[in-house]
N, C-alpha and C. Protein backbone atom coordinates (compact mmCIF):
# COMPACT_ATOMS: atom_id res chain seq x y z
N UNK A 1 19.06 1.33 -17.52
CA UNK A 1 19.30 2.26 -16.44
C UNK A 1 18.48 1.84 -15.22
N UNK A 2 19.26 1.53 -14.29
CA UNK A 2 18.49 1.48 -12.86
C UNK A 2 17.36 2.50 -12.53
N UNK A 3 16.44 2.11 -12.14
CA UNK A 3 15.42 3.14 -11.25
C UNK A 3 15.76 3.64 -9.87
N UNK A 4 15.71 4.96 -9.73
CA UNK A 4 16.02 4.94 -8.48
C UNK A 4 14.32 5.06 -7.34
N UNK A 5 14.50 3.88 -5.98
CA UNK A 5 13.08 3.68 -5.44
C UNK A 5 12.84 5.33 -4.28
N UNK A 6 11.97 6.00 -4.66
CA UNK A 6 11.53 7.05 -4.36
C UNK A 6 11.77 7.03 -2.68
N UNK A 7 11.68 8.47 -1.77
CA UNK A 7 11.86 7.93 -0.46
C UNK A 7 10.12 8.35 -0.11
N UNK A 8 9.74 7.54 0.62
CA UNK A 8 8.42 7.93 0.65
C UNK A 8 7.95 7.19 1.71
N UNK A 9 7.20 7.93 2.99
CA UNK A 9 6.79 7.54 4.54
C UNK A 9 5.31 7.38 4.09
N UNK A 10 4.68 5.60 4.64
CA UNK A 10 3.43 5.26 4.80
C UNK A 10 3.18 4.86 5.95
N UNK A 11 1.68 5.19 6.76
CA UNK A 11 1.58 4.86 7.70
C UNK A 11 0.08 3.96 7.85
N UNK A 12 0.52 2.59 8.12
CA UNK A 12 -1.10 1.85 8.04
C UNK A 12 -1.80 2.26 9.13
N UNK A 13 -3.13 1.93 9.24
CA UNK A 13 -4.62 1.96 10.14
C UNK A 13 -5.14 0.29 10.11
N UNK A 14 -5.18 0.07 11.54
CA UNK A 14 -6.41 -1.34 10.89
C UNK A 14 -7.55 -0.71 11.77
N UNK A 15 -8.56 -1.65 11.33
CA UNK A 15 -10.05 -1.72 12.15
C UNK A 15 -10.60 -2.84 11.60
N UNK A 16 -10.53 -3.67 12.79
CA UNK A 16 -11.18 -4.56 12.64
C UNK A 16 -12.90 -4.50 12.72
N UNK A 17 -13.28 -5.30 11.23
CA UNK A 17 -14.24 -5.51 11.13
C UNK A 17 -15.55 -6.12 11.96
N UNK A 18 -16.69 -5.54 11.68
CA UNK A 18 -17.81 -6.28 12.53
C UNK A 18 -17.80 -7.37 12.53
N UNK A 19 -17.43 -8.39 11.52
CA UNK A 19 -17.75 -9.84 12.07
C UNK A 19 -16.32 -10.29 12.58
N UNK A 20 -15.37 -9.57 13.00
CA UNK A 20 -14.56 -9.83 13.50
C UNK A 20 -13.63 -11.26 13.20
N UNK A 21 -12.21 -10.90 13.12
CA UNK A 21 -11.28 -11.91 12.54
C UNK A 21 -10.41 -11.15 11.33
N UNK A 22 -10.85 -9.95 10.61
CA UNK A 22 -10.46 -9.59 9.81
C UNK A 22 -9.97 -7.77 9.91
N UNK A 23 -9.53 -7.26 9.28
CA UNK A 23 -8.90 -6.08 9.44
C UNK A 23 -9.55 -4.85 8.09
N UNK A 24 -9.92 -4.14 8.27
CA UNK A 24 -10.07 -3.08 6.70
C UNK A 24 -8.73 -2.60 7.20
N UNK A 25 -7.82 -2.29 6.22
CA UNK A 25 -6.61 -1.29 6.02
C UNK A 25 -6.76 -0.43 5.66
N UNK A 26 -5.91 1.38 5.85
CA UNK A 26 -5.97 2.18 5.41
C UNK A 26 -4.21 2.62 5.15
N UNK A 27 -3.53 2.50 4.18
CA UNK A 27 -2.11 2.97 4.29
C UNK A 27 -2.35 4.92 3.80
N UNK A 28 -1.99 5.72 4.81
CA UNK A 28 -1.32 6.91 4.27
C UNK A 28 -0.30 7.19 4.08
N UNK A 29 0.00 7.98 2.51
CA UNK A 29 1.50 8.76 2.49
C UNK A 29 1.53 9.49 3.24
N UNK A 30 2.54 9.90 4.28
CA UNK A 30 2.80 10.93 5.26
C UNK A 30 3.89 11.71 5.30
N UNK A 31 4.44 11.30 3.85
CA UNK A 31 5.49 12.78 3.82
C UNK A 31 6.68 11.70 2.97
N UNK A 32 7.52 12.49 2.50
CA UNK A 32 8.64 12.36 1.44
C UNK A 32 8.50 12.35 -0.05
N UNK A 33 9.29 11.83 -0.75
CA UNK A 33 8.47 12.07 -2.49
C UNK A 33 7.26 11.54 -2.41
N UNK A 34 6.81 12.67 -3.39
CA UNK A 34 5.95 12.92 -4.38
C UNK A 34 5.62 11.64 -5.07
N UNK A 35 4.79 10.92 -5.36
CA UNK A 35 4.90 9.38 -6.53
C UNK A 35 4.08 9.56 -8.02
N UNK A 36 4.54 10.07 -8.77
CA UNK A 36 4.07 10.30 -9.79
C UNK A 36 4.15 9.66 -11.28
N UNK A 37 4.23 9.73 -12.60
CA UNK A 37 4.16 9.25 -13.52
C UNK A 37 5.51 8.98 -13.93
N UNK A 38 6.35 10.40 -13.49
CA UNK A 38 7.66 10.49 -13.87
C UNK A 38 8.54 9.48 -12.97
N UNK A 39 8.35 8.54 -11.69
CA UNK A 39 9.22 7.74 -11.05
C UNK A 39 8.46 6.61 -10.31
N UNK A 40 7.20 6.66 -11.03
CA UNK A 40 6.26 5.08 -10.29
C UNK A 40 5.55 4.57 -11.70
N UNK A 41 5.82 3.15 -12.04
CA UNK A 41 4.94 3.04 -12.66
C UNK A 41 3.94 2.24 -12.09
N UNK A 42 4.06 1.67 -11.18
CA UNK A 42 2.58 1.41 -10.35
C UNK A 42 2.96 1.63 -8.89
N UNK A 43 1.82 1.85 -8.20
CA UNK A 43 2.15 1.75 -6.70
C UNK A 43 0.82 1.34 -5.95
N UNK A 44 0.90 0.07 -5.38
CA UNK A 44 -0.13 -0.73 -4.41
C UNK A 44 -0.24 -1.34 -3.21
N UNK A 45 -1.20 -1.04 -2.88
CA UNK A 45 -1.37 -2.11 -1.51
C UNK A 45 -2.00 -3.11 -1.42
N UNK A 46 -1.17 -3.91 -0.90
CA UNK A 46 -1.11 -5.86 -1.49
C UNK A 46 -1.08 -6.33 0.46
N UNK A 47 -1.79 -7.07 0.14
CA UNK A 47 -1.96 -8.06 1.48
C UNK A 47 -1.44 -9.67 1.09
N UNK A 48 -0.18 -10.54 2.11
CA UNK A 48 -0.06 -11.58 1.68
C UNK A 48 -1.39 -12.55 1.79
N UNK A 49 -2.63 -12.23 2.10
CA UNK A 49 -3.33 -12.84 1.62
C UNK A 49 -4.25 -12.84 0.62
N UNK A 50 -3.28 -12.46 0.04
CA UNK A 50 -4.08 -12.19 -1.81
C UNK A 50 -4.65 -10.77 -2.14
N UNK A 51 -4.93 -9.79 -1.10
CA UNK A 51 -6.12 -8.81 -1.60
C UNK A 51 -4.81 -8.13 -2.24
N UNK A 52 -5.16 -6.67 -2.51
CA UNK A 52 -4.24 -5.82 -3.08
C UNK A 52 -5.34 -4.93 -3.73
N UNK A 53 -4.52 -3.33 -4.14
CA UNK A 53 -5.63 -2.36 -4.21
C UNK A 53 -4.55 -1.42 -5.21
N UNK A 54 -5.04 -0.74 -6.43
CA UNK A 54 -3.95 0.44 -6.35
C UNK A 54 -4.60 1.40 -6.45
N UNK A 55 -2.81 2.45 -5.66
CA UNK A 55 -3.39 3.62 -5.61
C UNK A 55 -3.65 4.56 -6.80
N UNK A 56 -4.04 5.89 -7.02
CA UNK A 56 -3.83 6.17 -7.98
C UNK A 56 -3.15 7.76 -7.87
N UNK A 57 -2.72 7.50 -9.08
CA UNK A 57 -1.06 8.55 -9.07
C UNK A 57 -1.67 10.03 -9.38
N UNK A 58 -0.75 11.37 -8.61
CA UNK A 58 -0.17 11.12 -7.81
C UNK A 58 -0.04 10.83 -6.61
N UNK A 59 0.48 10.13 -5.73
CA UNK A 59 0.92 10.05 -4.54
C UNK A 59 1.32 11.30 -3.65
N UNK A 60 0.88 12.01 -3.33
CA UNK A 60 1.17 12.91 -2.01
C UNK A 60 1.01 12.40 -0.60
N UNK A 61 1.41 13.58 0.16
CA UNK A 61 1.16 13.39 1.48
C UNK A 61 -0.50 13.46 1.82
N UNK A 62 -1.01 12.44 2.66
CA UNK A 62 -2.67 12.86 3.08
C UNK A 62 -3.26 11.78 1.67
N UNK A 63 -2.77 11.24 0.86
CA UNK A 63 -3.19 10.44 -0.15
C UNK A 63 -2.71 8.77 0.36
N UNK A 64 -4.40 8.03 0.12
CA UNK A 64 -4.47 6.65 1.05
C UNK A 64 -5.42 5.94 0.01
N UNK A 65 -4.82 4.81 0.39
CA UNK A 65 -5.81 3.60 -0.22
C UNK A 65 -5.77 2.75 0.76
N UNK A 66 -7.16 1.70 0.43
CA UNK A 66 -7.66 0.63 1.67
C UNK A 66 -8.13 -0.44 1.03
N UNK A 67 -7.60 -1.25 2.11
CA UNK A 67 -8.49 -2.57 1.84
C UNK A 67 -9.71 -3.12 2.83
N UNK A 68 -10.91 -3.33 2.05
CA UNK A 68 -11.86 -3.50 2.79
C UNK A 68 -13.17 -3.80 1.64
N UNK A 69 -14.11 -4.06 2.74
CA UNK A 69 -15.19 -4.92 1.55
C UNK A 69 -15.60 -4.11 0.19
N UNK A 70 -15.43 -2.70 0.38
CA UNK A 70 -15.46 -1.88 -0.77
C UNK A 70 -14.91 -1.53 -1.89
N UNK A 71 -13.00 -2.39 -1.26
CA UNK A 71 -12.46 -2.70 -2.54
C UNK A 71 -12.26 -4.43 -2.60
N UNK A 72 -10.87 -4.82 -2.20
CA UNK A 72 -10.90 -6.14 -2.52
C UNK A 72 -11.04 -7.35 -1.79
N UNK A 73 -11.62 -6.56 -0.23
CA UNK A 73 -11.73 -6.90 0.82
C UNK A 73 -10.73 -6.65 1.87
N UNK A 74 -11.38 -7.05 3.16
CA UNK A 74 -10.50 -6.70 4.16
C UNK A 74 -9.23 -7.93 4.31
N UNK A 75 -8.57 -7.86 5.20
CA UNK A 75 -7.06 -8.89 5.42
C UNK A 75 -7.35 -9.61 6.58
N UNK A 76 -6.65 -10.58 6.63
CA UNK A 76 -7.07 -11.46 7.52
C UNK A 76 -6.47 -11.18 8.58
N UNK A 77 -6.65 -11.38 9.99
CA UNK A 77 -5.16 -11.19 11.18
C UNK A 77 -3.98 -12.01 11.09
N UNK A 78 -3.02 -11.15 11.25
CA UNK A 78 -1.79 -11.62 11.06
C UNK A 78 -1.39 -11.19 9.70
N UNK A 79 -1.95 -11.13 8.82
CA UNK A 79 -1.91 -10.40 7.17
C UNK A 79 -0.64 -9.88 7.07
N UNK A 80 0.51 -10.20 6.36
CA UNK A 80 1.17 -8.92 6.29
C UNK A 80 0.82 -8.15 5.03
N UNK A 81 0.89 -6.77 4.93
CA UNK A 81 0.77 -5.77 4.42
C UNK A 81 1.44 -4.76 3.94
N UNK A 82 1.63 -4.60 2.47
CA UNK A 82 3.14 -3.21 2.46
C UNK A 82 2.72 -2.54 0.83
N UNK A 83 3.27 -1.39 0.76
CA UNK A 83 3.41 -0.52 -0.06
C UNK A 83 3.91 -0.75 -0.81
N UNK A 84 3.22 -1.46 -2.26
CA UNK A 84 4.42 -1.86 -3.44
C UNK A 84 4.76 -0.89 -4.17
N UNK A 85 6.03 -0.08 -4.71
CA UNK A 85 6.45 0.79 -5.74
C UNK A 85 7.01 -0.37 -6.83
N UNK A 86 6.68 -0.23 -7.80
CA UNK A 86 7.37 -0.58 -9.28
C UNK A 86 7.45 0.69 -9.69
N UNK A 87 9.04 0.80 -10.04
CA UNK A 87 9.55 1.62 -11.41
C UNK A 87 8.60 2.30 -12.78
N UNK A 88 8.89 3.02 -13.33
CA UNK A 88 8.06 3.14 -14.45
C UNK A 88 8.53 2.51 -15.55
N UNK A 89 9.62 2.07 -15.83
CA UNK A 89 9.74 0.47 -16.82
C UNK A 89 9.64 -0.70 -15.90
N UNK A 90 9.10 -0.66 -15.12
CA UNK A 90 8.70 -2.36 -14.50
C UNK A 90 9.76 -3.26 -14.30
N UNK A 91 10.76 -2.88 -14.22
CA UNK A 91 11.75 -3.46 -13.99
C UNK A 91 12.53 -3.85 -12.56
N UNK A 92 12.11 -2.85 -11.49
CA UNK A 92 12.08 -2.36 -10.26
C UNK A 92 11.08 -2.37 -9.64
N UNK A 93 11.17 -3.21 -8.43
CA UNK A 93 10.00 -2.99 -7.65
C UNK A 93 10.25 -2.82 -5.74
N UNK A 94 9.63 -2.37 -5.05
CA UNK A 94 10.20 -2.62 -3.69
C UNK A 94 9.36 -1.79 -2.59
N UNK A 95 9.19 -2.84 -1.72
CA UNK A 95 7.94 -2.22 -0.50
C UNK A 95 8.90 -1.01 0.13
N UNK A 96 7.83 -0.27 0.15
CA UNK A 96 8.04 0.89 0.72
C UNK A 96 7.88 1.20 2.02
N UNK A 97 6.84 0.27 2.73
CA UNK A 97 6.37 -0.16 3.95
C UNK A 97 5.52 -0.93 3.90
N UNK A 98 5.92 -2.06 5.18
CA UNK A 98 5.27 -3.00 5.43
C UNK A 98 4.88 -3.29 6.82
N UNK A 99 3.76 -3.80 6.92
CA UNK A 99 3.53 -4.45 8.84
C UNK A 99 2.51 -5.11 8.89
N UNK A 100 2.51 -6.07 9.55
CA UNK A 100 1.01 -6.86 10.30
C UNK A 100 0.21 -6.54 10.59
N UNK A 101 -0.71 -6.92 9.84
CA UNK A 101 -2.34 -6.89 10.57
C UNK A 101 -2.66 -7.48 12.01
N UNK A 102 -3.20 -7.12 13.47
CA UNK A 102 -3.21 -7.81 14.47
C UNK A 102 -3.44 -8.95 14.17
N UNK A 103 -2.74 -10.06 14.81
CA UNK A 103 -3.11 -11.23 15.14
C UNK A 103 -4.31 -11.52 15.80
């Protein structure tokens, strides 16, 4: 059975860091489903330069995860960045939102 991918609005933050060149991220949910046990089996924020963070379930609105030296570090500029949902059989997966870190 297909998963169906939840509808769900994220909105990133950067701030670039003191030694400058790099970005901490903050993605918030800002409204639509709910992401819970019953229709996510994981949901993260992944930087194409390797970092990535997950959140932890559930997912509401006002509920955020970041990347930065406190978790797996900050992203580099230009980074792209997006909201991974996987299915809860792992079979399904698909950004939910994505965008660039400043150049």
């Amino acid at each position: 059975m297909q998963q169906t991918t939840p509808n769900a609005n994220f909105q990133f933050d950067f701030n670039e860091t003191a030694s400058g060149g790099a970005y901490d991220v903050t993605a918030t949910h800002t409204g639509g489903s709910t992401l819970n046990a019953e229709n996510t089996g994981s949901l993260t924020l992944n930087a194409s330069d390797g970092n990535s963070t997950a959140f932890g379930l559930p997912v509401s609105a006002g509920t955020s995860a970041n990347l930065s030296d406190d978790t797996d570090g900050p992203v580099t500029a230009g980074a792209t960045v997006r909201v991974l949902w996987t299915s809860p059989n792992g079979d399904t997966s698909q950004a939910l939102a994505t965008e660039d870190a400043p150049a």
